[in-house]
Protein backbone atom coordinates (compact mmCIF):
# COMPACT_ATOMS: atom_id res chain seq x y z
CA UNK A 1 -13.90 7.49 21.64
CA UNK A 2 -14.46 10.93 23.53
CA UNK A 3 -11.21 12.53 24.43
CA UNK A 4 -8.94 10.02 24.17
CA UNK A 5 -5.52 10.93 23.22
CA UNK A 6 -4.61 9.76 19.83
CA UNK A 7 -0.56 10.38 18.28
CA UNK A 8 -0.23 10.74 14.40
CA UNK A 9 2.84 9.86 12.34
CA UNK A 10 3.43 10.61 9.70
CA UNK A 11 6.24 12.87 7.35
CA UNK A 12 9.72 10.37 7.98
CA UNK A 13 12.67 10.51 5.49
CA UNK A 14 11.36 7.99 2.94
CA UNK A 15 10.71 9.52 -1.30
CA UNK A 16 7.39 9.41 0.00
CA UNK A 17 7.73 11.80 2.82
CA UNK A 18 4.99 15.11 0.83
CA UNK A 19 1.99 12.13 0.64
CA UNK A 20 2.67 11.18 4.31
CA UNK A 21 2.16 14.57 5.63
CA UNK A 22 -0.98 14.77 3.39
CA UNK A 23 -2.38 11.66 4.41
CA UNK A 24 -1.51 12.75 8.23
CA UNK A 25 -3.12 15.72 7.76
CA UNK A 26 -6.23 14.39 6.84
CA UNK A 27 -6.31 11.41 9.05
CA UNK A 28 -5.96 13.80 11.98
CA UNK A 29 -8.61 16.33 10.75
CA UNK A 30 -11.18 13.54 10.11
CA UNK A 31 -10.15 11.63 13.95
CA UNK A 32 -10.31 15.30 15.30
CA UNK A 33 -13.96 15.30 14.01
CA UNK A 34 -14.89 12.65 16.07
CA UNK A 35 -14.09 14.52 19.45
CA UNK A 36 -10.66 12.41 19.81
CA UNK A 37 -7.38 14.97 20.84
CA UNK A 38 -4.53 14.84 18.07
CA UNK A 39 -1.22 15.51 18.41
CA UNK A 40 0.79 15.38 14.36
CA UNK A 41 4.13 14.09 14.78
CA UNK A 42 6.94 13.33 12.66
CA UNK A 43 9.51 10.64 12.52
CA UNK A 44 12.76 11.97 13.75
CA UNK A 45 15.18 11.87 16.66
CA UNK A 46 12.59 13.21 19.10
CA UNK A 47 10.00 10.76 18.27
CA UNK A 48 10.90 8.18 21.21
CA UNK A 49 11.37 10.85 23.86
CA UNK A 50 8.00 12.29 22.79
CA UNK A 51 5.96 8.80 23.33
CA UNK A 52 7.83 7.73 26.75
CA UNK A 53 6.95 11.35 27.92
CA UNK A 54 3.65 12.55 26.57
CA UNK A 55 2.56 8.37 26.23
CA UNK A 56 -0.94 8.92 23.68
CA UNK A 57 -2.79 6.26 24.35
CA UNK A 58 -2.94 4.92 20.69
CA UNK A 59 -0.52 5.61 17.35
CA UNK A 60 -1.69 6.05 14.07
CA UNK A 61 0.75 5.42 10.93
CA UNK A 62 0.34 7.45 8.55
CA UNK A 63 3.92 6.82 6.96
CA UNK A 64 4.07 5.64 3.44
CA UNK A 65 7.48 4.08 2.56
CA UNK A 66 10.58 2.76 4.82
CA UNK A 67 10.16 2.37 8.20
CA UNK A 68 6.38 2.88 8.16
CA UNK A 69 5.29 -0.11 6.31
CA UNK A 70 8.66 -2.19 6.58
CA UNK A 71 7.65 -2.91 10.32
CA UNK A 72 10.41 -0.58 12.02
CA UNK A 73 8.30 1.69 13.67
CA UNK A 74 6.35 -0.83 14.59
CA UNK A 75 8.73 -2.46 16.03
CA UNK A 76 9.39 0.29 18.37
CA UNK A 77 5.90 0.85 19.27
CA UNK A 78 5.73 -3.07 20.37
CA UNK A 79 9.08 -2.54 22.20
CA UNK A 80 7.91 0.40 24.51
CA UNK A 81 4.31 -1.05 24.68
CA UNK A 82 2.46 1.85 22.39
CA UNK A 83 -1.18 0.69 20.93
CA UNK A 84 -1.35 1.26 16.74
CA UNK A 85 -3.86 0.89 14.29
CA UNK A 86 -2.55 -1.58 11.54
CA UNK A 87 -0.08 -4.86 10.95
CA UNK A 88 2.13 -5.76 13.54
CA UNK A 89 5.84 -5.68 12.56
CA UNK A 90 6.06 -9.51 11.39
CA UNK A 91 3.07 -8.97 8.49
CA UNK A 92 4.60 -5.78 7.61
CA UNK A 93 7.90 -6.76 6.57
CA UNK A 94 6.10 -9.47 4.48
CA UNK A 95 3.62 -7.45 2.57
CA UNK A 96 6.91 -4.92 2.32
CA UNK A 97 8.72 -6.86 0.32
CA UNK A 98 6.47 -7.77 -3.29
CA UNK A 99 8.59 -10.70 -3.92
CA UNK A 100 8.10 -12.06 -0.72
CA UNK A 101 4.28 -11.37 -0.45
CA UNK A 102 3.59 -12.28 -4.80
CA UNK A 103 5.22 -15.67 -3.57
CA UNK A 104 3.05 -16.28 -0.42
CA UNK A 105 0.05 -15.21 -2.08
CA UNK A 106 1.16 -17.71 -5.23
CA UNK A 107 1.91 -20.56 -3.29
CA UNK A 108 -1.95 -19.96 -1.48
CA UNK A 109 -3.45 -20.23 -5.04
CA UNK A 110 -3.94 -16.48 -5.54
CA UNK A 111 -3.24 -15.16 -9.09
CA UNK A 112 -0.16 -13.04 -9.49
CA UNK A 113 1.59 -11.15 -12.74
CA UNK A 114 4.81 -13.78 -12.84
CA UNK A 115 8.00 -12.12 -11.99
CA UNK A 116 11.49 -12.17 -11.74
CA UNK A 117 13.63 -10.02 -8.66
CA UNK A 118 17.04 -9.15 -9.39
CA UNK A 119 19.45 -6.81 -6.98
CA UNK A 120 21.38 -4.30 -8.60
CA UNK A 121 24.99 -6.20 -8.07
CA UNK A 122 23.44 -8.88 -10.56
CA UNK A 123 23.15 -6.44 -13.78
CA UNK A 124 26.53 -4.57 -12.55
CA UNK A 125 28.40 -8.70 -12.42
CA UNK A 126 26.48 -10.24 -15.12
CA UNK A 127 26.16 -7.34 -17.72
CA UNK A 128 22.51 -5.56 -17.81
CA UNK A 129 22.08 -6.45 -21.70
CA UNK A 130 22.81 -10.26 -21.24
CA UNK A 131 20.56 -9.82 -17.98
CA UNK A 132 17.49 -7.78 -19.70
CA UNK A 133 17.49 -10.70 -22.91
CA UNK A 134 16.97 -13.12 -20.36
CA UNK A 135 14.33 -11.40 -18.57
CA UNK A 136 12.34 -10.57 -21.59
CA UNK A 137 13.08 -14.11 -23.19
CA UNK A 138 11.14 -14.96 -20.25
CA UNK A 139 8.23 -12.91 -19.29
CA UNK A 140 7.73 -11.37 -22.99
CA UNK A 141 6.94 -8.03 -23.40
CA UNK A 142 5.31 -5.52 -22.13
CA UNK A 143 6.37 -5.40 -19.00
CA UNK A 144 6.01 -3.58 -15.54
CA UNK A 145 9.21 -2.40 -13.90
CA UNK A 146 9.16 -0.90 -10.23
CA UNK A 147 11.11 -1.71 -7.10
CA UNK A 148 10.66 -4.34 -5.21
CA UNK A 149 9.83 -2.27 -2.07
CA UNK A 150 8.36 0.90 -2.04
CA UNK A 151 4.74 2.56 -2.34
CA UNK A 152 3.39 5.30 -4.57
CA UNK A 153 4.46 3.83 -7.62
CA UNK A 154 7.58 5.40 -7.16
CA UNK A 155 9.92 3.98 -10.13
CA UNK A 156 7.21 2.35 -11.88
CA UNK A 157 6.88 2.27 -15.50
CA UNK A 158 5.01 0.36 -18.61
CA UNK A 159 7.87 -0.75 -21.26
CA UNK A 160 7.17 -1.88 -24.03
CA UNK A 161 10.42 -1.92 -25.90
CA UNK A 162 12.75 -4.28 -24.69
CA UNK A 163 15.24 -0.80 -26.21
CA UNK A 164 13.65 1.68 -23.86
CA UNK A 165 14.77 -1.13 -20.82
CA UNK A 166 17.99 -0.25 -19.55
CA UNK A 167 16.83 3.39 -18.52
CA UNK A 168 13.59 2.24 -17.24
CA UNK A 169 16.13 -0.17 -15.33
CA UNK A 170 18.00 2.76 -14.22
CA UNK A 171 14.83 5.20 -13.26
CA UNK A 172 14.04 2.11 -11.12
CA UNK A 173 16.95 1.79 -8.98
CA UNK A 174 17.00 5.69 -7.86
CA UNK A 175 13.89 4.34 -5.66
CA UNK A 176 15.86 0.80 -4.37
CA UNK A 177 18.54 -1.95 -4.73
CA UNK A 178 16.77 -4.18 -6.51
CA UNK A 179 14.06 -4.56 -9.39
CA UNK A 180 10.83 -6.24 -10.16
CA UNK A 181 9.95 -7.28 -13.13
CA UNK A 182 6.42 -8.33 -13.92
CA UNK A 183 4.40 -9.57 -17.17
CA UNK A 184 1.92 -6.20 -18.24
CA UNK A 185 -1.60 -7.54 -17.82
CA UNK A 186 -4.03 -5.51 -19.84
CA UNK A 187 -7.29 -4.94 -17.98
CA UNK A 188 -9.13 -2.99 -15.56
CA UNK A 189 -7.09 -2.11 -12.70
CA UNK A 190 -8.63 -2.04 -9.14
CA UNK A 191 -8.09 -1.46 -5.32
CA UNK A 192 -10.00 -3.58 -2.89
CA UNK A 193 -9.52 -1.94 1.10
CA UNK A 194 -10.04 -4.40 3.70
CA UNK A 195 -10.94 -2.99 7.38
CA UNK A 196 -11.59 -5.36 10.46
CA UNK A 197 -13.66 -2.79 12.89
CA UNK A 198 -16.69 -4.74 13.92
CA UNK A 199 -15.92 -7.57 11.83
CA UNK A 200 -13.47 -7.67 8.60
CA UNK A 201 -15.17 -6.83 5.81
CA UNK A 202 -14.00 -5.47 2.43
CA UNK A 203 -15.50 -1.77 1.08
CA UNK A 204 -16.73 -0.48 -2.14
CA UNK A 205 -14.18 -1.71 -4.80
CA UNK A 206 -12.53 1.64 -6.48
CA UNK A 207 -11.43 1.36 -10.40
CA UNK A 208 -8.69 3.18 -11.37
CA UNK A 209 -8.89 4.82 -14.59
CA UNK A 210 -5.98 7.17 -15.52
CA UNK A 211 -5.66 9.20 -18.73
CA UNK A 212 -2.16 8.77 -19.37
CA UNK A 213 -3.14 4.63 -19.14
CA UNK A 214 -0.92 3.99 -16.29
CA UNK A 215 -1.36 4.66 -12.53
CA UNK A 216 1.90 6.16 -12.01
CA UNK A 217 3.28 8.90 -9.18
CA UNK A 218 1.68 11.62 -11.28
CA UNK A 219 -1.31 9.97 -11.99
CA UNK A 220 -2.28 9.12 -8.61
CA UNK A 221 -1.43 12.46 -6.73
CA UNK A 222 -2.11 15.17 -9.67
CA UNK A 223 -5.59 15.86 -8.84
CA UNK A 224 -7.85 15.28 -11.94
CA UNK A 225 -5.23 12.57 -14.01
CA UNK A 226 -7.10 9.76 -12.77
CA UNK A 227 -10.53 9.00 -13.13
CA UNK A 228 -12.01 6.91 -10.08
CA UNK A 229 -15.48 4.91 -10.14
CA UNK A 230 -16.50 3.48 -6.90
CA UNK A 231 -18.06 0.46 -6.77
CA UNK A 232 -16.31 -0.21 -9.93
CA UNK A 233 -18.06 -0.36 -13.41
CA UNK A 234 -17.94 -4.61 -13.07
CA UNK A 235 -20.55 -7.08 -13.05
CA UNK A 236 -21.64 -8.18 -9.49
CA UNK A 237 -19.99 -11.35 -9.30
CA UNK A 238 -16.47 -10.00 -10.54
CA UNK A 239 -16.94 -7.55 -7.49
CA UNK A 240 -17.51 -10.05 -5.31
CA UNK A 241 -15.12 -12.20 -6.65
CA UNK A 242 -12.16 -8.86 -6.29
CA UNK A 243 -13.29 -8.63 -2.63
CA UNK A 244 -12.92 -11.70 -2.01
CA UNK A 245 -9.23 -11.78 -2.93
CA UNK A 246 -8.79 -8.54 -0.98
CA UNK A 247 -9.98 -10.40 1.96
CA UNK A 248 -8.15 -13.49 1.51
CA UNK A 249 -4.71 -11.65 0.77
CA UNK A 250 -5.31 -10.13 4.09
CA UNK A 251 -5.55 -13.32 5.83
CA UNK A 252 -2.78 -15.10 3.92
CA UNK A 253 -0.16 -12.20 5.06
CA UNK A 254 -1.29 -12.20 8.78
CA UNK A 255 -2.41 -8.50 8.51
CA UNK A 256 -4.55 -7.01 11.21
CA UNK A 257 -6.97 -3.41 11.07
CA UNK A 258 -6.68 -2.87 7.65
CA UNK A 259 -5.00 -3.00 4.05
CA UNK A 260 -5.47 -2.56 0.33
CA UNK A 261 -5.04 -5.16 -2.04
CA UNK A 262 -4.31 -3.82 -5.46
CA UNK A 263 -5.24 -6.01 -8.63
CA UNK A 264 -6.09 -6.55 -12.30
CA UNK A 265 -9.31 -7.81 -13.49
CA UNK A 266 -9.11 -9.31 -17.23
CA UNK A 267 -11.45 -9.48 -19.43
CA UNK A 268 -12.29 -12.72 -18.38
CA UNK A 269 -13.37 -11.75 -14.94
CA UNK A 270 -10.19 -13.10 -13.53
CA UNK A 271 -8.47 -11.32 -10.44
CA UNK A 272 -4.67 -11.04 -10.14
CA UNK A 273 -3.18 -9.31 -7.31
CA UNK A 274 -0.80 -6.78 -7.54
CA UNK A 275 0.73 -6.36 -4.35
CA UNK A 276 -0.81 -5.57 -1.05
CA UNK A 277 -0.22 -2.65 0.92
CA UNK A 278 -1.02 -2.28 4.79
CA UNK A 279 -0.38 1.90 5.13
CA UNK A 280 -2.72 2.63 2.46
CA UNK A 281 -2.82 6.15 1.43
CA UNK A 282 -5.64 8.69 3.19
CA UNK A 283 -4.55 12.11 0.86
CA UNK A 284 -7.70 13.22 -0.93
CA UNK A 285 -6.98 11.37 -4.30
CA UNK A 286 -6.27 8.22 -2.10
CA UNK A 287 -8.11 4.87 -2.51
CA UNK A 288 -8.96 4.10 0.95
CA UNK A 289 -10.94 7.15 1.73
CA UNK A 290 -12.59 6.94 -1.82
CA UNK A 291 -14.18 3.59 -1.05
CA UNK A 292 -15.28 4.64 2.74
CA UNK A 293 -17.08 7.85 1.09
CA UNK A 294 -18.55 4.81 -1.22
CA UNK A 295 -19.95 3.10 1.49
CA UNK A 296 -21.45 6.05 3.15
CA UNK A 297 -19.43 5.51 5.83
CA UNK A 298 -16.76 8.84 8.24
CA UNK A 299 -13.01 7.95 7.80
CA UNK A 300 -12.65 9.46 11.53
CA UNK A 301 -15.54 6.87 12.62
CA UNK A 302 -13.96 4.28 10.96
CA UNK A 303 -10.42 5.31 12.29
CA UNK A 304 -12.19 5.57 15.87
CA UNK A 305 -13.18 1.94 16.02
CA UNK A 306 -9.90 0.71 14.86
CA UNK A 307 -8.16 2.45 17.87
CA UNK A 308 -10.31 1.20 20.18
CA UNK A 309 -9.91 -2.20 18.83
CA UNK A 310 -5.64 -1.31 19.71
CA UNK A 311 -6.28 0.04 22.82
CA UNK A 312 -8.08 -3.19 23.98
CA UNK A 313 -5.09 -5.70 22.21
CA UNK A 314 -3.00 -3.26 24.04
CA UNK A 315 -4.90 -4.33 27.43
């Protein structure tokens, strides 16, 4: 890549905002490596001013939350013309929104934890008890609650008492307007990255393995509270079988450079997705980097190729 000019984002105003500047941080270190010049900015009233005037000739997002994986910034880039690594704004807003992506994926044949979505106003009209018997009259118990947009596991939690659900309910909607609420599926939980630089191809599968038995905010950014095994401790099939989905999620939701495709593997072999996220994380606990150490492979390098790749769609 030599000395081409290369802009990170990354910080914004999102709950997310201390991972983003992690993950920038290291994104920009590892592309610095490389021999590519890195400028670090932030999201914030200067940030259009600062690409019509200094103009890098590629964009990096390294936002997690809001307007970095909801396709806003993207959509800005498109509008003045900027080259970026990742989904364009249409797949974005799709794999944003769980609902919207569990249902795609569904409808393709793709195994997902069935769910129900329900804004805030509903519980307020309705009455949250009448609401929550419905729900778990429905889906059983346990059950996963988290928002229905949103990275980090932010608002996530495991109930298992259908008494403990109206402040689980509550927790959740600090982090958004409306909940989802999934059937638990016990099992060995996995993320799959997916990366198109000479061709698309799907690295090292990571398994997930935290102590406190669920991959929450804590467990994934306290260093040492999760336990990570890349390629995970499957059989070779089931590996195959997990990148496979990773790869065909990718494809389903139009998404371009890269993503990470989180899932559940039973017992039984069987893959169910998650949800799918297109800014994965690059902090040193983070999945995405985890798998590319894996494969032997330089995050910069791999970072590199995908710029060039948005230069030349830029072109």
């Amino acid at each position: 890549m030599g000395e081409r000019t290369v802009a990170v984002l990354a910080g914004g105003m999102s709950h997310e905002r201390e991972v983003s500047l992690l993950s920038g941080r290291r994104i920009a270190a590892d592309l610095r490596d490389t021999g590519a010049v890195v400028a670090e900015w932030d999201t914030d009233s200067a940030l259009l001013d600062r690409l019509r005037s200094e103009r890098p000739e590629a964009v990096v997002i390294a936002l997690h939350g809001g307007g970095g994986e909801n396709g806003s910034v993207q959509t800005v880039l498109e509008t003045l013309g900027v080259p970026y690594v990742g989904a364009d704004s249409a797949a974005c807003r799709r794999a944003w929104d769980k609902p919207t992506a569990k249902a795609e994926l569904s409808r393709a044949g793709q195994s997902t934890p069935d769910w129900v979505v329900l804004p805030h106003a509903t519980f307020r009209e309705l009455g949250a008890r009448a609401v929550l018997d419905a729900i778990v009259a429905r889906i059983g118990l346990p059950l996963i609650i988290k928002p229905d947009q949103g990275g980090s596991a932010l608002g996530t939690q495991l109930v298992t008492d259908a008494a403990d659900l109206p402040a689980a309910m509550v927790d959740c909607l600090a982090y958004g307007t409306a909940v989802l609420v999934e059937r638990y599926i016990a099992g060995v939980e996995v993320a799959v990255s997916v990366c198109a630089d000479s061709e698309l191809r799907a690295l090292p599968v990571v398994e997930i393995s935290p102590a406190s038995g669920v991959y929450d905010y804590a467990a994934r950014y306290t260093p040492g509270a999760t336990a990570f095994h890349c390629p995970a401790r499957l059989d070779a099939d089931v590996l195959a079988a997990a990148q496979q989905t990773a790869l065909d999620a990718h494809r389903l939701l139009g998404l371009r450079d890269l993503s990470r495709t989180d899932a559940i593997v039973t017992p039984d072999g069987a893959v169910h997705v998650l949800e799918v996220n297109v800014c994965p994380g690059l902090t040193n606990t983070s999945l995405l980097p985890t798998a590319v150490a894996a494969a032997g492979e330089h995050l910069g390098q791999l970072y590199s190729d995908l710029i060039d790749a948005a230069v030349a769609r830029g072109r």
